[in-house]
N, C-alpha and C. Protein backbone atom coordinates (compact mmCIF):
# COMPACT_ATOMS: atom_id res chain seq x y z
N UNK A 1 12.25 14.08 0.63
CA UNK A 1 11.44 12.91 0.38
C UNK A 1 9.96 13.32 0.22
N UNK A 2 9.31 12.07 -0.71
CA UNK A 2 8.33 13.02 -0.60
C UNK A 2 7.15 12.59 0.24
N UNK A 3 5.98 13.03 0.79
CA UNK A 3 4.71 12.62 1.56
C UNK A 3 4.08 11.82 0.85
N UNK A 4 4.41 10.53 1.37
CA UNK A 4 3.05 9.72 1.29
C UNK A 4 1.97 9.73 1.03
N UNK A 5 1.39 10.76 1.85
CA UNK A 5 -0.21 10.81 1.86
C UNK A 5 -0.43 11.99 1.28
N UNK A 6 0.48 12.76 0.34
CA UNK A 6 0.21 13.82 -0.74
C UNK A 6 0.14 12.76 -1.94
N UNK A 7 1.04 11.83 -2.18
CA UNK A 7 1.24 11.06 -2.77
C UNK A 7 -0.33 10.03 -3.36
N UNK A 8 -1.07 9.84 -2.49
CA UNK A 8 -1.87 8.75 -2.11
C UNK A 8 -2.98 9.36 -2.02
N UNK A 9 -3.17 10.61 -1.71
CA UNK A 9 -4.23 11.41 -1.74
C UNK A 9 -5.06 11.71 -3.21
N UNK A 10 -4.48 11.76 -4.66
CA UNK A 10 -4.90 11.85 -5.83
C UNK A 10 -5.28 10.22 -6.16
N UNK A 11 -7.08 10.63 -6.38
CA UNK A 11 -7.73 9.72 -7.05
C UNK A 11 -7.03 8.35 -7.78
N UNK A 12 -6.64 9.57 -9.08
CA UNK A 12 -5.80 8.79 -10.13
C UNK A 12 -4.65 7.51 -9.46
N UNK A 13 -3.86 8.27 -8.85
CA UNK A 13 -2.69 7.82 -8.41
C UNK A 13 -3.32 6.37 -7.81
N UNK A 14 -4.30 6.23 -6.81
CA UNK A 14 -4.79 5.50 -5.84
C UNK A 14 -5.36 4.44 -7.01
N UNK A 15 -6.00 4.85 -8.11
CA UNK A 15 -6.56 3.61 -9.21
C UNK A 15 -5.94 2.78 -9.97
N UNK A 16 -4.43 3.74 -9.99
CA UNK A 16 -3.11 3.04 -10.64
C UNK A 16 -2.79 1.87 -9.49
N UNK A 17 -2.83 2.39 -8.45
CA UNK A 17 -2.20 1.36 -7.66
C UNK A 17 -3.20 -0.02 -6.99
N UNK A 18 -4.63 0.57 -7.49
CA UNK A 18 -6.00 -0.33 -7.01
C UNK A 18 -5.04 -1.81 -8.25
N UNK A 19 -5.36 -0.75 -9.79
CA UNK A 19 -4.71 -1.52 -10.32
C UNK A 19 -4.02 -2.71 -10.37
N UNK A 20 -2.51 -2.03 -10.17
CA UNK A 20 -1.62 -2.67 -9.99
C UNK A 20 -1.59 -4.21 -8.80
N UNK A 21 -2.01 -3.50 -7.82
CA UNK A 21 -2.05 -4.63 -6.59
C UNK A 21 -3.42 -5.75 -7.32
N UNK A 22 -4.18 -5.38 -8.03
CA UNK A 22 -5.17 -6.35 -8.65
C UNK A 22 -4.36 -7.84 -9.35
N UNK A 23 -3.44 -6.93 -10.30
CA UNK A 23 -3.20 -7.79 -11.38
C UNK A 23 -1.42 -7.90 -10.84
N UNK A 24 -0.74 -7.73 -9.51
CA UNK A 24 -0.21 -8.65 -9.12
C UNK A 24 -0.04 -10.30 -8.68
N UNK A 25 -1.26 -9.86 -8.03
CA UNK A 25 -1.54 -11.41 -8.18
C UNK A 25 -1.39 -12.57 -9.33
N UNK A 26 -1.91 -11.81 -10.21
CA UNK A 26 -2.15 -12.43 -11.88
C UNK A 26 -0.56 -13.01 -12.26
N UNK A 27 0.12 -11.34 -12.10
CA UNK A 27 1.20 -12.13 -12.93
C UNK A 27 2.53 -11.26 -12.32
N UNK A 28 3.85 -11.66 -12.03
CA UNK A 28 4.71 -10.92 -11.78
C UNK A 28 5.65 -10.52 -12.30
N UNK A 29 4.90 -10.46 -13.91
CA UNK A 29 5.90 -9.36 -14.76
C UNK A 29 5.44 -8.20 -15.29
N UNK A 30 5.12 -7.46 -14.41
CA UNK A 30 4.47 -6.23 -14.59
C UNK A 30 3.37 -5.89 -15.34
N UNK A 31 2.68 -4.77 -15.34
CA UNK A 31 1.48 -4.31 -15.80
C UNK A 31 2.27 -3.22 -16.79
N UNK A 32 2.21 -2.73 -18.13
CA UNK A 32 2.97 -1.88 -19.34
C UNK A 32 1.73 -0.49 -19.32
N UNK A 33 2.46 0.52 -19.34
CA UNK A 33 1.86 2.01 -19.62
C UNK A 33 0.22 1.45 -20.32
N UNK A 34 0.28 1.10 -21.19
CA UNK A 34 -0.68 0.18 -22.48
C UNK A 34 -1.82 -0.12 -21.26
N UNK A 35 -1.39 -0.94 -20.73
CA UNK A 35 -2.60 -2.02 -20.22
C UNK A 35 -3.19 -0.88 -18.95
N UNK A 36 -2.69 0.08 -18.41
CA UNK A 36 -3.00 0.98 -17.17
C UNK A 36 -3.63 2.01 -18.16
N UNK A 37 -3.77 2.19 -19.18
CA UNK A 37 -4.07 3.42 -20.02
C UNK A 37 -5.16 2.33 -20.50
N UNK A 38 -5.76 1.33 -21.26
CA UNK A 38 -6.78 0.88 -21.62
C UNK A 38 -7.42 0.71 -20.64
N UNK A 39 -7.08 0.09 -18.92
CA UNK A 39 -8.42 -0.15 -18.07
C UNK A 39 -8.85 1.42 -17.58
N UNK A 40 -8.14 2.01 -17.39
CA UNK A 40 -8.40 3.00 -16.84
C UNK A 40 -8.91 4.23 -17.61
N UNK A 41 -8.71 4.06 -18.72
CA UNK A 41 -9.83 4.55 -19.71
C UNK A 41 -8.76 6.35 -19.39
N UNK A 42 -7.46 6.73 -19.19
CA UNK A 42 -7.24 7.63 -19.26
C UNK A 42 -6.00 8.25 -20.35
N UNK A 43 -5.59 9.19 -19.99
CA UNK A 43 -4.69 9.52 -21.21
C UNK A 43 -3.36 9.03 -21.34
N UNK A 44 -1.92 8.50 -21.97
CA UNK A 44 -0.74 7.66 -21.90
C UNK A 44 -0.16 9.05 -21.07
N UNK A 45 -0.18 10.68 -21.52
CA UNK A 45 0.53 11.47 -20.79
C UNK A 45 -0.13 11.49 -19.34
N UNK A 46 -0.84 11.56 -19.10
CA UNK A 46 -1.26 11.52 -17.77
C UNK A 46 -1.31 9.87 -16.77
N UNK A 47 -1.28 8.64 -17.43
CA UNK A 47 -0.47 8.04 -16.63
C UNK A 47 0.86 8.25 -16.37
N UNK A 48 1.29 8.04 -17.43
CA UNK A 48 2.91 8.32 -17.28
C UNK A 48 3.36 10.09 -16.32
N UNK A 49 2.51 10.67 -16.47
CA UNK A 49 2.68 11.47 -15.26
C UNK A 49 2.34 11.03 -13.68
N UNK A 50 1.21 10.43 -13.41
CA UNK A 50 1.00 9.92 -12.27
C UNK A 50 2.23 8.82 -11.98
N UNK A 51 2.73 7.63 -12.48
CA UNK A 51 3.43 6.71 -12.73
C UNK A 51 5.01 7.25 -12.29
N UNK A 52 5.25 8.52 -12.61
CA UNK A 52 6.65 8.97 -12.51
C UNK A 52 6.39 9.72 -10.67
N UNK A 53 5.19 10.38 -10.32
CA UNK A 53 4.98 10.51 -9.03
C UNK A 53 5.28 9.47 -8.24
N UNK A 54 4.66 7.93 -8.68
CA UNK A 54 4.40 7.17 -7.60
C UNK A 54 5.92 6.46 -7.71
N UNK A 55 6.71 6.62 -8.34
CA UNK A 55 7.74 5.90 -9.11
C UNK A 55 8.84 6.75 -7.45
N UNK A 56 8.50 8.23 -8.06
CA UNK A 56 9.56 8.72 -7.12
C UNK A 56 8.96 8.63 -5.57
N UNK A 57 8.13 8.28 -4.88
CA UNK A 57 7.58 7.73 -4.01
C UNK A 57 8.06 6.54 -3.19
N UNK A 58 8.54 5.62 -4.56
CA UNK A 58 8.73 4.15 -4.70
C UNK A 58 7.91 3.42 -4.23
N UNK A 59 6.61 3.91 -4.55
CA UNK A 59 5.49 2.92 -5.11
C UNK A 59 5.23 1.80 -5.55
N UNK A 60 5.69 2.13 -6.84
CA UNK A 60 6.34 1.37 -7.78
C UNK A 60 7.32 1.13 -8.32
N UNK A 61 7.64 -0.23 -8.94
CA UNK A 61 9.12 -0.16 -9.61
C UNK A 61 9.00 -0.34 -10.92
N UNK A 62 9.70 -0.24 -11.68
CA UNK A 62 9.89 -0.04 -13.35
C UNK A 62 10.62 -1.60 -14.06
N UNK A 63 10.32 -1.95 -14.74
CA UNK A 63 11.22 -2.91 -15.37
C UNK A 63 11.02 -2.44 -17.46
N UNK A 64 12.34 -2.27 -17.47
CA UNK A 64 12.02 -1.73 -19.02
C UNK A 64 12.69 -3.11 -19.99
N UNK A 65 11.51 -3.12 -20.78
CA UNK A 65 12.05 -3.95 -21.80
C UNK A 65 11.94 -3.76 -23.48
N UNK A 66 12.79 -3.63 -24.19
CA UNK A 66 13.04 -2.57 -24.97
C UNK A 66 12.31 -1.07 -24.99
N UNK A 67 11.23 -0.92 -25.53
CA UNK A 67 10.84 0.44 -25.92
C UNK A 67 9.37 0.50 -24.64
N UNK A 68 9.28 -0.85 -24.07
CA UNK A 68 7.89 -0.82 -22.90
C UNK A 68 8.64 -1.32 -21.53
N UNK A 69 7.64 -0.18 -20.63
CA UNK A 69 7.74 -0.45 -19.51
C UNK A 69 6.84 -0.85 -18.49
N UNK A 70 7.46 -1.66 -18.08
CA UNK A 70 6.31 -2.51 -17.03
C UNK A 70 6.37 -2.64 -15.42
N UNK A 71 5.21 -1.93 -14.96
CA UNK A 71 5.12 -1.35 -13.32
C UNK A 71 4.73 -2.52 -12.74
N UNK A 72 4.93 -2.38 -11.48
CA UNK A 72 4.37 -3.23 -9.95
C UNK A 72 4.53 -2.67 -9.11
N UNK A 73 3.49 -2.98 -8.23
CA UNK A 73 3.40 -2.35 -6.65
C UNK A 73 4.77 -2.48 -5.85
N UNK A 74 4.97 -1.87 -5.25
CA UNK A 74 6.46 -2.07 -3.82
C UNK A 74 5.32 -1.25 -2.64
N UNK A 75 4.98 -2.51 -2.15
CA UNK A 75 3.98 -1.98 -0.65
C UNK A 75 4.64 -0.84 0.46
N UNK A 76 5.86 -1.44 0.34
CA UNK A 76 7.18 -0.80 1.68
C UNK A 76 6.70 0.77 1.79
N UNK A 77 6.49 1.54 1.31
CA UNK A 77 5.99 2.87 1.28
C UNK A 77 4.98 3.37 2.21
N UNK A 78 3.84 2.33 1.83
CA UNK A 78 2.72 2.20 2.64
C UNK A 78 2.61 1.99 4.16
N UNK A 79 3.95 1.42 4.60
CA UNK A 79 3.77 1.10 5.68
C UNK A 79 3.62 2.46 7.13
N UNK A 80 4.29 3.65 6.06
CA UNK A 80 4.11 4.98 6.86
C UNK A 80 2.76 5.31 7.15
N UNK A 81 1.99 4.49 6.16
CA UNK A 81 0.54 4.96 6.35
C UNK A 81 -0.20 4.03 7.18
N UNK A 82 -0.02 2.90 7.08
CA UNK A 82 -0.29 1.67 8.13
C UNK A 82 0.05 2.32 9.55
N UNK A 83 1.15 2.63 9.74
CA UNK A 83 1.58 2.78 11.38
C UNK A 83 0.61 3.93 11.93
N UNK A 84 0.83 5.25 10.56
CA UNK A 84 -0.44 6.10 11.03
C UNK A 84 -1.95 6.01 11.24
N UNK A 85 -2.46 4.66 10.65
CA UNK A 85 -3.89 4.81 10.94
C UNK A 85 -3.94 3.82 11.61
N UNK A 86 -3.41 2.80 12.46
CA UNK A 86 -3.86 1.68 13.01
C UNK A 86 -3.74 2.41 14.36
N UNK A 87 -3.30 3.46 15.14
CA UNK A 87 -3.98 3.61 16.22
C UNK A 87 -5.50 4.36 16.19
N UNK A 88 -5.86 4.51 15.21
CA UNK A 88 -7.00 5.25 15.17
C UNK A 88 -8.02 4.11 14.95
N UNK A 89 -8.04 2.94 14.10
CA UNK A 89 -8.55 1.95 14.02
C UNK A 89 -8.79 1.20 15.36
N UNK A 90 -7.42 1.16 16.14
CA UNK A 90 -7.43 0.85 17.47
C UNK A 90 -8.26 1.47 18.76
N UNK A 91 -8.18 2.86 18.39
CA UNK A 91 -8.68 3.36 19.31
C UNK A 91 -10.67 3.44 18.80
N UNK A 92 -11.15 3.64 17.88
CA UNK A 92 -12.24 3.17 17.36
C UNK A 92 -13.38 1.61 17.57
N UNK A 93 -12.06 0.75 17.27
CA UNK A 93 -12.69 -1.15 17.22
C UNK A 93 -12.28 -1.67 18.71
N UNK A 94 -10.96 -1.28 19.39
CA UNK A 94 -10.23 -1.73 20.39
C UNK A 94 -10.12 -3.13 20.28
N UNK A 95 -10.65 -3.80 21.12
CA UNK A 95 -10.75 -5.22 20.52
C UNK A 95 -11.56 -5.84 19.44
N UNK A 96 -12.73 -5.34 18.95
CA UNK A 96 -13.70 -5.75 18.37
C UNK A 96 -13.61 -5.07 16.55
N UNK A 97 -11.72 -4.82 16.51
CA UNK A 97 -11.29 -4.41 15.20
C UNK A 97 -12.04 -5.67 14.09
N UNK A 98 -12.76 -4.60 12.96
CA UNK A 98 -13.09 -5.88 11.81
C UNK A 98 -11.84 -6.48 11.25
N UNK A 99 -11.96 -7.74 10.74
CA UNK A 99 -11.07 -8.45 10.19
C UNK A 99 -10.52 -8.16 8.66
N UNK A 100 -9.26 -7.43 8.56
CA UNK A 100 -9.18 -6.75 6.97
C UNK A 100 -8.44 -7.77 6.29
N UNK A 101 -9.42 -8.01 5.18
CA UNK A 101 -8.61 -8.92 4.12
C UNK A 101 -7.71 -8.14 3.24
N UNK A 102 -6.67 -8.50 3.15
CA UNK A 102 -5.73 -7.75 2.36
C UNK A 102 -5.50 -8.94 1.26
N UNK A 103 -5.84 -8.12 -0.11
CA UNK A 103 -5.27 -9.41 -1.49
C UNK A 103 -3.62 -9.12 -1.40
N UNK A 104 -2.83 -10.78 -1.20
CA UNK A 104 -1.68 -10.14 -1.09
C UNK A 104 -1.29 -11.49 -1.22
N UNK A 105 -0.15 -11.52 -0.95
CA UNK A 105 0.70 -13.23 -1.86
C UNK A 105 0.52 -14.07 -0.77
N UNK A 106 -0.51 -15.13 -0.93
CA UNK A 106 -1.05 -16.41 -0.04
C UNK A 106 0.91 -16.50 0.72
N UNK A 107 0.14 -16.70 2.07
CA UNK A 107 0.97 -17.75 3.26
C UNK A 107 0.91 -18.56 3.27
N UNK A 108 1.34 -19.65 3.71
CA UNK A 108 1.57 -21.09 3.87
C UNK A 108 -0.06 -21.51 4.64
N UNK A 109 -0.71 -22.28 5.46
CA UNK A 109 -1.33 -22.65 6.25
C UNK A 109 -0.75 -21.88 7.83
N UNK A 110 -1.62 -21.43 8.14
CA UNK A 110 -1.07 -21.23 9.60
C UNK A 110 -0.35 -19.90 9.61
N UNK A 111 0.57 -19.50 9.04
CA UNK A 111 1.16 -18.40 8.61
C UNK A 111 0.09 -16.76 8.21
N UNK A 112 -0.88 -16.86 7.93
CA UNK A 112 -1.38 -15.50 7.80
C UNK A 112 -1.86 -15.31 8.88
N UNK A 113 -2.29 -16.71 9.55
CA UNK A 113 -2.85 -16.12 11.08
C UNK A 113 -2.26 -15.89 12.52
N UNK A 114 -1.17 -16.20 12.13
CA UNK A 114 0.22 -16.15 13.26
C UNK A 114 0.50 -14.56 12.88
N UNK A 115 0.26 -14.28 11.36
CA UNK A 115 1.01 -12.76 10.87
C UNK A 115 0.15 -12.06 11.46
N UNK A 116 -1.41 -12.15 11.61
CA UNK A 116 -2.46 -11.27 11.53
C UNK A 116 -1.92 -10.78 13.30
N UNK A 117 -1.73 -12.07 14.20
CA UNK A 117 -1.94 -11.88 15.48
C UNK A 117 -1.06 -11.08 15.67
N UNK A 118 0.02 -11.61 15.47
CA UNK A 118 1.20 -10.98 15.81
C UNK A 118 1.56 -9.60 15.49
N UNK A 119 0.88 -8.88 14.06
CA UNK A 119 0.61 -7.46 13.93
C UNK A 119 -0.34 -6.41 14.66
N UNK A 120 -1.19 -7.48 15.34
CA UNK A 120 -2.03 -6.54 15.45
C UNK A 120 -1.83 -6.54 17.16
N UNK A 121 -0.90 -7.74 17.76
CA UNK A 121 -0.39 -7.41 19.07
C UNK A 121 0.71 -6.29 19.28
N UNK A 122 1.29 -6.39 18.12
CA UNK A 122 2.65 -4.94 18.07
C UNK A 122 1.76 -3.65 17.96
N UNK A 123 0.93 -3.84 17.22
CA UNK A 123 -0.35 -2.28 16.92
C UNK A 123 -0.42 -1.74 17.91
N UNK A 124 -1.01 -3.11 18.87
CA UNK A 124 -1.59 -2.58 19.72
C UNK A 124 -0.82 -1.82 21.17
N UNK A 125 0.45 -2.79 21.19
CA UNK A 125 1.22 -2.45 21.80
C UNK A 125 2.23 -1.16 21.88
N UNK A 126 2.04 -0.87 20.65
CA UNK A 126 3.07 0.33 20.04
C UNK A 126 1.76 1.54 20.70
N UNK A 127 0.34 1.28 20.23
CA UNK A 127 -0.27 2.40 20.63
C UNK A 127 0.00 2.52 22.26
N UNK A 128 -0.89 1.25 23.11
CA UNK A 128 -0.25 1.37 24.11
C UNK A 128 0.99 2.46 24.97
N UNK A 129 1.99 2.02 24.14
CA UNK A 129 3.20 2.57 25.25
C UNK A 129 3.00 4.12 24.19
N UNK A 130 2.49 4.38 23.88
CA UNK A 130 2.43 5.98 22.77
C UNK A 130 1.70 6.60 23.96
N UNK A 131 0.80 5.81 24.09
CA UNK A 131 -0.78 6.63 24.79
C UNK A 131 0.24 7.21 26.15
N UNK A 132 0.84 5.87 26.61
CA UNK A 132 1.11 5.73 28.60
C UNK A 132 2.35 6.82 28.48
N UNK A 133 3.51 7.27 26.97
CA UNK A 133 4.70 7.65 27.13
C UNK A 133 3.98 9.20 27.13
N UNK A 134 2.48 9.89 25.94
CA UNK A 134 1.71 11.00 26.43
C UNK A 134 1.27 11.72 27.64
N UNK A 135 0.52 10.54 28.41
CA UNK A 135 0.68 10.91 29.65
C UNK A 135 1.17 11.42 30.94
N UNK A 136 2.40 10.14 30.25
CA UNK A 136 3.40 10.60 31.44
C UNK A 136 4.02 12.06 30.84
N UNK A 137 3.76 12.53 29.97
CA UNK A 137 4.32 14.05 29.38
C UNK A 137 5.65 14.25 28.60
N UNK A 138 5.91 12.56 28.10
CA UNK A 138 7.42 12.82 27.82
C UNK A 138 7.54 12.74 25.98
């Protein structure tokens, strides 16, 4: 499988996906080789090389329709990287963590802030019993 954060570490790769998560919102039938190669002002072989990285990653997913193909974000990947930096965030802000807006598909009323709490009580909790299971040496 491959690393995440080898994955996530190239510029490029990270602008495809600034991208992508932009113009999810917009629309949810993908973004085409075309439209990632005009904003990004780079070459069709070298997206489509980055694109097949993040692809085997599962980054992204593919939807082909005849001779064009059209990408979108799949967050699920990310979350290896979430679990890794939120104790460091934690241990940094502790309680006084800034509030991160994430652009991401509106909740109902009430719902992003039940999500926010409730993630960031497992965060905290997961670091928690990490720190106390260190200690104790096990």
């Amino acid at each position: 499988m491959t690393d995440i954060f080898d994955v996530i570490a190239d510029g490029t790769r990270r602008d495809i996906l600034q991208l992508l998560l932009n113009r999810s919102t917009q629309s949810d039938a993908g973004t085409s080789v075309t439209e990632i190669v005009a904003e990004l002002g780079i070459s069709q072989p070298t997206v489509s090389k980055h694109l097949k990285v993040l692809r085997d990653a599962e980054l992204v997913t593919v939807r082909e329709d005849g001779q064009r193909r059209y990408y979108s974000l799949s967050v699920a990947p990310l979350e290896a990287v979430d679990d890794w930096l939120v104790p460091f965030l934690m241990d940094a802000y502790g309680d006084d963590a800034p509030d991160i807006d994430y652009p991401a598909v509106p909740l109902p009323d009430g719902a992003a802030h039940a999500a926010e709490v409730v993630g960031r009580a497992a965060a905290s909790a997961k670091h928690v019993v990490t720190t106390a299971l260190k200690r104790l040496g096990t």
